[in-house]
PDB file of N, CA and C in Angstrom:
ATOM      1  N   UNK A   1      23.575  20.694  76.962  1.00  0.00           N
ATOM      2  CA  UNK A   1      22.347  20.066  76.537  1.00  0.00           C
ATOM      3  C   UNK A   1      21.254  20.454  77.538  1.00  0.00           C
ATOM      4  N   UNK A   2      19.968  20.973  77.013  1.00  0.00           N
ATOM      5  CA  UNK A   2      19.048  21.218  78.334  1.00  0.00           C
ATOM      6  C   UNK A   2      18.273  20.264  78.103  1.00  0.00           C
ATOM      7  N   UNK A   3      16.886  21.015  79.116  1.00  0.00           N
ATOM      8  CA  UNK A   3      15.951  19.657  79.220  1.00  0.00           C
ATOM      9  C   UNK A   3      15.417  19.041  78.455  1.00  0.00           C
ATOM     10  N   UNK A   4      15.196  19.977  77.556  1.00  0.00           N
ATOM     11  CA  UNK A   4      14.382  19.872  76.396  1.00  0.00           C
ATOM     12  C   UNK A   4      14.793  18.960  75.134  1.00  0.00           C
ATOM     13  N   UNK A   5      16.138  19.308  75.004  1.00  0.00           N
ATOM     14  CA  UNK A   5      16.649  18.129  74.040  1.00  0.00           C
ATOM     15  C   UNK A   5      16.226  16.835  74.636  1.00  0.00           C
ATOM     16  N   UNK A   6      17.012  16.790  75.974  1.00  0.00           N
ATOM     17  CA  UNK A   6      16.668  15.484  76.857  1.00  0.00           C
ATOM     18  C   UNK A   6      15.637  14.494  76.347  1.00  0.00           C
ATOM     19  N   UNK A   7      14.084  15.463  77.199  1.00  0.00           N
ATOM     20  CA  UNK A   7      13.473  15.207  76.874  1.00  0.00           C
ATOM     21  C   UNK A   7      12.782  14.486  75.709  1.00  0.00           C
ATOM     22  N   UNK A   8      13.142  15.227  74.078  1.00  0.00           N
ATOM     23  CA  UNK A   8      12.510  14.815  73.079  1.00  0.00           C
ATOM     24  C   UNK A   8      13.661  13.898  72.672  1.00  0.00           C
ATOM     25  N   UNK A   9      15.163  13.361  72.617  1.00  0.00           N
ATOM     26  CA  UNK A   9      16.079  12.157  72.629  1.00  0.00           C
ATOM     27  C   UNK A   9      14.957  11.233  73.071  1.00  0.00           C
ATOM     28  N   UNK A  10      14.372  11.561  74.628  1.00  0.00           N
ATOM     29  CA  UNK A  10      14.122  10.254  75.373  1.00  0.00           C
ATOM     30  C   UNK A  10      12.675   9.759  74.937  1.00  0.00           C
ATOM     31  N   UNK A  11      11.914  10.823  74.305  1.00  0.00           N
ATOM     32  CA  UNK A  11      10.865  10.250  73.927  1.00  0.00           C
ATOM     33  C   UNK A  11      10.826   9.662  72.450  1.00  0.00           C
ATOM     34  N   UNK A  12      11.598  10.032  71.480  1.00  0.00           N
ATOM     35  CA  UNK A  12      11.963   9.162  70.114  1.00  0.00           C
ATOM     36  C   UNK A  12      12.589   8.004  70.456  1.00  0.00           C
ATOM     37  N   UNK A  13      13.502   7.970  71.889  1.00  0.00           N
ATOM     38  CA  UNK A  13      13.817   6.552  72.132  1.00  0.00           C
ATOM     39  C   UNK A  13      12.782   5.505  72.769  1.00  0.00           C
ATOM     40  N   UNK A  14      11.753   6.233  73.233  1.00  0.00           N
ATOM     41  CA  UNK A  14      10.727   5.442  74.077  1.00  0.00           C
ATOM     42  C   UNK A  14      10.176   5.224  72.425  1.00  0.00           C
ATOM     43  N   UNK A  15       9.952   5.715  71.637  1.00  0.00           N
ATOM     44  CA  UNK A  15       9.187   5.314  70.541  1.00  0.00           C
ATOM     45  C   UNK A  15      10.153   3.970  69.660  1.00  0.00           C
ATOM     46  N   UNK A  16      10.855   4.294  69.664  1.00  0.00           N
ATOM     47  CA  UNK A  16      11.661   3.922  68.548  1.00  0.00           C
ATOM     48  C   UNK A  16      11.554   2.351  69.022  1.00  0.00           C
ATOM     49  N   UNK A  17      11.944   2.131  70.297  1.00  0.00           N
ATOM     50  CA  UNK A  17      12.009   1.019  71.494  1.00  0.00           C
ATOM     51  C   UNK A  17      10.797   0.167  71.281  1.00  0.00           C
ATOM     52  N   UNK A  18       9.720   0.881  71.628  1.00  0.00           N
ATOM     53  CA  UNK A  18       8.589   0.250  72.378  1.00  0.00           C
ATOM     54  C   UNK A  18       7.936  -0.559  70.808  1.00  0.00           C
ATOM     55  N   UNK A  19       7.970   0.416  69.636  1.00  0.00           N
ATOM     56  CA  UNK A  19       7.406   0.107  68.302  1.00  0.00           C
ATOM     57  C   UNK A  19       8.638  -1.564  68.052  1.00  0.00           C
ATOM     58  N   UNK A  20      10.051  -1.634  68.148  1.00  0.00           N
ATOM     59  CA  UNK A  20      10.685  -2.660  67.804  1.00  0.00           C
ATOM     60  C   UNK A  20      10.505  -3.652  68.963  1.00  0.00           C
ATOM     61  N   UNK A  21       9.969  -3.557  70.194  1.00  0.00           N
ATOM     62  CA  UNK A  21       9.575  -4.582  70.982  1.00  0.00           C
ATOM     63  C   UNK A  21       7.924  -5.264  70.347  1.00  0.00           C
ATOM     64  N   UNK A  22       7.696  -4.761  70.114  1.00  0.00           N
ATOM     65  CA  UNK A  22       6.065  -4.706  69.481  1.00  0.00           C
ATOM     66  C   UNK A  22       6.308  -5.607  67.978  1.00  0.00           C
ATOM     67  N   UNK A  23       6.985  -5.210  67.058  1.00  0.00           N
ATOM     68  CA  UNK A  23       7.291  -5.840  66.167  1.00  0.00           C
ATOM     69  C   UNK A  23       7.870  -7.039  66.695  1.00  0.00           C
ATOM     70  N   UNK A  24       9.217  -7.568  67.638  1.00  0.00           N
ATOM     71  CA  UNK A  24       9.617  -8.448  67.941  1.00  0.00           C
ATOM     72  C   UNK A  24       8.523  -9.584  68.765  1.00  0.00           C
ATOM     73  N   UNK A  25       7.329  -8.940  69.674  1.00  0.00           N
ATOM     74  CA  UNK A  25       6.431 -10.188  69.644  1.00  0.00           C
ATOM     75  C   UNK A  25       5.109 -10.451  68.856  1.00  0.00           C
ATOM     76  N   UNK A  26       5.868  -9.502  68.083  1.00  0.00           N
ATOM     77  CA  UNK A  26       4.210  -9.867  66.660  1.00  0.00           C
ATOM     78  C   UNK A  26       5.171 -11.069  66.063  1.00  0.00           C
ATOM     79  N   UNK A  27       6.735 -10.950  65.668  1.00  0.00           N
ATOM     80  CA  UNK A  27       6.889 -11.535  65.097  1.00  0.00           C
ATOM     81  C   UNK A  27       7.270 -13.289  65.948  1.00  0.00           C
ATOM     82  N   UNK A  28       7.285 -13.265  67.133  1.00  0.00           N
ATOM     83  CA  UNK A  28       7.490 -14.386  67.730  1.00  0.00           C
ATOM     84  C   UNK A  28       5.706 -15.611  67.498  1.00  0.00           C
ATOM     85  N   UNK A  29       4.914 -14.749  67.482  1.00  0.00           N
ATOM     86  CA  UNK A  29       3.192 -14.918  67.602  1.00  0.00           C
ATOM     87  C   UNK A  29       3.512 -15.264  66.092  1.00  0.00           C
ATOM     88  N   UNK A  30       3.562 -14.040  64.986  1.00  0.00           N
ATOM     89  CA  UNK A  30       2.897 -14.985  63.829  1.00  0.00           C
ATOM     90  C   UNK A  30       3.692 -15.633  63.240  1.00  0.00           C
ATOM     91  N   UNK A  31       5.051 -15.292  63.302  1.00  0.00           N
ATOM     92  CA  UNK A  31       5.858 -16.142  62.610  1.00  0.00           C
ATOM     93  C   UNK A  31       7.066 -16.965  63.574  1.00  0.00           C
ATOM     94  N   UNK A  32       6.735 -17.502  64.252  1.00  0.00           N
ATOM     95  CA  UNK A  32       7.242 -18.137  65.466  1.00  0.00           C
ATOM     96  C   UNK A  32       8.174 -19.835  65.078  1.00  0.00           C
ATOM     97  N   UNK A  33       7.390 -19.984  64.021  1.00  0.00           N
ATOM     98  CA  UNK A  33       8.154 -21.719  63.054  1.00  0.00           C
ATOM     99  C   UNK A  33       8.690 -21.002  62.234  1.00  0.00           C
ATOM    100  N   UNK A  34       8.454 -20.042  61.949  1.00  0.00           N
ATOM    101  CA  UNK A  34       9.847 -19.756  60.748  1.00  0.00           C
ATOM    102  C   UNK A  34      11.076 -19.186  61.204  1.00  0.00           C
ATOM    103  N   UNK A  35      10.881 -18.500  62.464  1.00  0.00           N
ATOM    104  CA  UNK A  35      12.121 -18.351  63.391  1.00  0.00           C
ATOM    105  C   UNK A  35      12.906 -19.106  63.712  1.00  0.00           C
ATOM    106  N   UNK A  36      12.473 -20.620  64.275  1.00  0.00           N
ATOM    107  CA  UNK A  36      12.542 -21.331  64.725  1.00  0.00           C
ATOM    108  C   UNK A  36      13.253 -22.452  63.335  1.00  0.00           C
ATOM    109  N   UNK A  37      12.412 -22.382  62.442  1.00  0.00           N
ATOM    110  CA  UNK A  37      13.184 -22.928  61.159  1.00  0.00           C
ATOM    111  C   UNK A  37      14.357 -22.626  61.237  1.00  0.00           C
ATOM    112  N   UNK A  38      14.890 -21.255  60.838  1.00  0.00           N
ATOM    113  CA  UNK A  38      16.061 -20.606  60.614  1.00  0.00           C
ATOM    114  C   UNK A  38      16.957 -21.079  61.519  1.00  0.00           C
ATOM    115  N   UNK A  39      16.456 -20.703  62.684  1.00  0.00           N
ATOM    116  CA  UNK A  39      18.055 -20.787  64.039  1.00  0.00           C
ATOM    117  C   UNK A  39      17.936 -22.268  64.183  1.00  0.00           C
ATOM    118  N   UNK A  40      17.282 -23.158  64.168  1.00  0.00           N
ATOM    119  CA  UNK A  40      17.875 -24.589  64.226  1.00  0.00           C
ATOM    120  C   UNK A  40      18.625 -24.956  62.856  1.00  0.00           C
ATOM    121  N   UNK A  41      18.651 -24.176  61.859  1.00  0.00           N
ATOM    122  CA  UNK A  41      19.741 -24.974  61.089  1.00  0.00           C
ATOM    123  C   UNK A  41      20.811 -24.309  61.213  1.00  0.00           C
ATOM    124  N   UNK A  42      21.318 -23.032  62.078  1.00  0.00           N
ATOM    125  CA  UNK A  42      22.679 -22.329  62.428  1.00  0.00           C
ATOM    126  C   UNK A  42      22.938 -23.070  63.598  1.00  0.00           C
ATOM    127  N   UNK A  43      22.076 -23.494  64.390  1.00  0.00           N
ATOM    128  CA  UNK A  43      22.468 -23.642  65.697  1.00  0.00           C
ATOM    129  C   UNK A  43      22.055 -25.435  66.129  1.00  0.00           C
ATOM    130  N   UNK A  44      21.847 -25.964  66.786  1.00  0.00           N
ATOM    131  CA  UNK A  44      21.329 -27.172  67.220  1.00  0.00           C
ATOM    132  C   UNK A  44      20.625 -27.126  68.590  1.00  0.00           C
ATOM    133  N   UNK A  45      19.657 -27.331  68.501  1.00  0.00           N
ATOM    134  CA  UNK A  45      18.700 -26.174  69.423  1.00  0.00           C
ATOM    135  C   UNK A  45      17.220 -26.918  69.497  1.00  0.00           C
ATOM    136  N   UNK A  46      16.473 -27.016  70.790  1.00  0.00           N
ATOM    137  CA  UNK A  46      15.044 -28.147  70.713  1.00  0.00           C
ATOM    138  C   UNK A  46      14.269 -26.774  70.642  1.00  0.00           C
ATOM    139  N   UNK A  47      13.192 -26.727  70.109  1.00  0.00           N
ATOM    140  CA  UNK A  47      11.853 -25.822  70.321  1.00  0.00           C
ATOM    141  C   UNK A  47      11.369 -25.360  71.407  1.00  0.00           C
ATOM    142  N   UNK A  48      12.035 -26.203  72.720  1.00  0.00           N
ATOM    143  CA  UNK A  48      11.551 -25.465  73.959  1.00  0.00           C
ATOM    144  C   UNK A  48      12.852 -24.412  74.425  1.00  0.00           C
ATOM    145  N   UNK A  49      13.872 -24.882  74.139  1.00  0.00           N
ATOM    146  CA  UNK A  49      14.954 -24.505  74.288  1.00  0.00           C
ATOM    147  C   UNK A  49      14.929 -22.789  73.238  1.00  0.00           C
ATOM    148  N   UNK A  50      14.503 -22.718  72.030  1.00  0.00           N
ATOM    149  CA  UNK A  50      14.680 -21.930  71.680  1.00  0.00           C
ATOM    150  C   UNK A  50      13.109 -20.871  72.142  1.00  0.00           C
ATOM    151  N   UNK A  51      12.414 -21.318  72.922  1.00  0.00           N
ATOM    152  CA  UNK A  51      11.241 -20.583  72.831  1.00  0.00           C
ATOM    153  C   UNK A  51      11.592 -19.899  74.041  1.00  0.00           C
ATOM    154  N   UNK A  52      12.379 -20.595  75.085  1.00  0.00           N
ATOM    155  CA  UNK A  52      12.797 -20.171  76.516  1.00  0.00           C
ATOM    156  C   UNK A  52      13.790 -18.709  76.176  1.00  0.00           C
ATOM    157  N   UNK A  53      14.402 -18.990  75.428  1.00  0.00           N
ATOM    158  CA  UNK A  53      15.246 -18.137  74.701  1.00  0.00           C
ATOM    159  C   UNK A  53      14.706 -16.473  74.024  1.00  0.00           C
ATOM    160  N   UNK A  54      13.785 -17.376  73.247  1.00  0.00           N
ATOM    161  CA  UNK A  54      13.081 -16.067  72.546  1.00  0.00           C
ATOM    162  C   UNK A  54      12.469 -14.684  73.622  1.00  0.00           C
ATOM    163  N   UNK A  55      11.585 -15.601  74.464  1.00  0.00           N
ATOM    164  CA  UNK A  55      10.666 -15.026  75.558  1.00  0.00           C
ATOM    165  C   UNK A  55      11.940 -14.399  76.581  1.00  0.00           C
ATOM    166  N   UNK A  56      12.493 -15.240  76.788  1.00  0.00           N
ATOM    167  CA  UNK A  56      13.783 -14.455  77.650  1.00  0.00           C
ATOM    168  C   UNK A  56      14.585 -13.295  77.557  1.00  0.00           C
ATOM    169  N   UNK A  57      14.761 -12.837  75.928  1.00  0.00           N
ATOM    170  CA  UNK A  57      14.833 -12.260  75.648  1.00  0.00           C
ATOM    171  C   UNK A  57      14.047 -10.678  75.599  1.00  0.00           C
ATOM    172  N   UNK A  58      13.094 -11.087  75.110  1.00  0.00           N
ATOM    173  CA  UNK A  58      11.769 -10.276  74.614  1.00  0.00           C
ATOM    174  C   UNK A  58      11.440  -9.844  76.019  1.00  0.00           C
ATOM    175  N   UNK A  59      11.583 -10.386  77.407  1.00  0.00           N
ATOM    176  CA  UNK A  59      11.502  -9.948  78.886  1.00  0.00           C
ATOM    177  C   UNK A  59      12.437  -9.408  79.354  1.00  0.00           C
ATOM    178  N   UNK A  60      13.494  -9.453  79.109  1.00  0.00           N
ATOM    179  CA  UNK A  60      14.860  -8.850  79.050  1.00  0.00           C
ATOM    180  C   UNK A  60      14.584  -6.876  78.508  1.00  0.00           C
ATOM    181  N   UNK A  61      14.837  -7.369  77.132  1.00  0.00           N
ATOM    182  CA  UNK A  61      14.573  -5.862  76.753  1.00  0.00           C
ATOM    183  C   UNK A  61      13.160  -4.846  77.663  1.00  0.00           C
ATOM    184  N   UNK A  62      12.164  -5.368  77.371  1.00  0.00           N
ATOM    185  CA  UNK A  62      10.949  -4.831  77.986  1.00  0.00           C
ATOM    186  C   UNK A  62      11.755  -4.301  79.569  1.00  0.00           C
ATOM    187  N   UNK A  63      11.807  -4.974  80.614  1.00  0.00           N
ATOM    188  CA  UNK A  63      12.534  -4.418  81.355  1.00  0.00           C
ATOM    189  C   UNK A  63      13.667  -3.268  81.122  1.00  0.00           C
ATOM    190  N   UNK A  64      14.571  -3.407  80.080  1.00  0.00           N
ATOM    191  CA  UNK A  64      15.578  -2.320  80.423  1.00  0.00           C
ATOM    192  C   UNK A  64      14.956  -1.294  79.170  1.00  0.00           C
ATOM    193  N   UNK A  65      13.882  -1.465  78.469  1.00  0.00           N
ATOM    194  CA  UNK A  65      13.423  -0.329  77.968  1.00  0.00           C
ATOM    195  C   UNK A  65      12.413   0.187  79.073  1.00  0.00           C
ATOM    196  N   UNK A  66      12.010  -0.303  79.958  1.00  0.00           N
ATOM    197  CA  UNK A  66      11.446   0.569  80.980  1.00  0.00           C
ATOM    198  C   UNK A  66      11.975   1.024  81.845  1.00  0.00           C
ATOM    199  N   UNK A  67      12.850   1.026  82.547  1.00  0.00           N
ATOM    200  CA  UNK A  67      14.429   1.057  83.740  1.00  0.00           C
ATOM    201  C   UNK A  67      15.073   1.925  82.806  1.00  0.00           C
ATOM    202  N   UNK A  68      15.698   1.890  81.869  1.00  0.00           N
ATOM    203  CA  UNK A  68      16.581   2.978  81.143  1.00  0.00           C
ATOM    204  C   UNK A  68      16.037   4.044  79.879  1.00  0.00           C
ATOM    205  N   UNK A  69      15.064   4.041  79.811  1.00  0.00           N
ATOM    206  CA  UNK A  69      14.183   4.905  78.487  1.00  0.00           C
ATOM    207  C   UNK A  69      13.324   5.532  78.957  1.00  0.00           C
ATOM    208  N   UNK A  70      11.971   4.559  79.614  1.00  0.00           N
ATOM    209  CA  UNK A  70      10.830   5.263  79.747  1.00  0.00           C
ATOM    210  C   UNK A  70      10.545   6.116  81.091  1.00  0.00           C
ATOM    211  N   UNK A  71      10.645   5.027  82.154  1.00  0.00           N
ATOM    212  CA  UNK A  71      11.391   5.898  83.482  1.00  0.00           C
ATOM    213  C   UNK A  71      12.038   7.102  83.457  1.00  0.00           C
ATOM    214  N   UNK A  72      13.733   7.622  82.769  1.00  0.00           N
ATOM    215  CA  UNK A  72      13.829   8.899  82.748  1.00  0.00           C
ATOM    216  C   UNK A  72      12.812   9.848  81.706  1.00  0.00           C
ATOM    217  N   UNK A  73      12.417   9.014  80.956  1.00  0.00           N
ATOM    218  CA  UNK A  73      11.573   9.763  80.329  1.00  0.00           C
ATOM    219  C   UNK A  73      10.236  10.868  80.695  1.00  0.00           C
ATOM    220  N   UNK A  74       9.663   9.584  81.799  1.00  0.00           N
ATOM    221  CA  UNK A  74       8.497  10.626  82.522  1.00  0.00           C
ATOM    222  C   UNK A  74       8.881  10.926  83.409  1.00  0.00           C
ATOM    223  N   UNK A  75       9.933  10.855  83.841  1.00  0.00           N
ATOM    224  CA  UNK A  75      11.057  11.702  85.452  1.00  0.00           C
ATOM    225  C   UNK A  75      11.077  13.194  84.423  1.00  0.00           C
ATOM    226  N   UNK A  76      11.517  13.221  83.160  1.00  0.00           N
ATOM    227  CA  UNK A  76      11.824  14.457  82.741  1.00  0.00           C
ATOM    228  C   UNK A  76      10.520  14.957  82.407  1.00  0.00           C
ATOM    229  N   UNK A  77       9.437  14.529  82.162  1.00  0.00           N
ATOM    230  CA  UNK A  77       8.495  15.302  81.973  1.00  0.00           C
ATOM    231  C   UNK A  77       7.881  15.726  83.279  1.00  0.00           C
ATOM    232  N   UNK A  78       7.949  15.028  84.053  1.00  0.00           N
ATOM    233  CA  UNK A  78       7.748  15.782  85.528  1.00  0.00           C
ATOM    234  C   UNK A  78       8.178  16.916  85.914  1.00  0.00           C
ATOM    235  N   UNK A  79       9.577  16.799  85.631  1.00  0.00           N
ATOM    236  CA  UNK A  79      10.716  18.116  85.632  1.00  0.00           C
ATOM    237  C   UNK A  79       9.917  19.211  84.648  1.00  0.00           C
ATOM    238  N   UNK A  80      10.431  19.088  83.518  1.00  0.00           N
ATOM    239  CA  UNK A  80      10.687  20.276  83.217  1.00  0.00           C
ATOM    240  C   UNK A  80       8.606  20.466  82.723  1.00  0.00           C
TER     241      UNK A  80
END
């Protein structure tokens, strides 16, 4: 595999990533009670409890899409 594949893998994954993090806090913002509808009737769960959750999440990924995606990503465009 050279750089170049590398490279364009890591940048459809920086896309692919960054566009479903983007969707995931559009959808926490506009539809945030209907989320919240849903998983309290699977789960038993208070609104702060699940919001701590949501955001925890949504900070979670953001971090390891920057640490494991975007980082080698512009390391390889440096390179090659």
């Amino acid at each position: 595999m050279d750089i170049q594949t590398l490279t364009t893998f890591f940048m459809w994954c920086t896309i692919l990533n960054v566009a479903l993090l983007l969707f995931s806090s559009l959808m926490c913002i506009c539809a945030g009670d209907w989320a919240y509808r849903i998983h309290s009737k699977l789960f038993s769960i208070s609104r702060e409890t699940f919001n701590i959750a949501i955001y925890s999440f949504i900070g979670l990924y953001k971090i390891l899409v920057i640490v494991f995606i975007l980082i080698p990503y512009i390391a390889l465009l440096i390179v090659a």
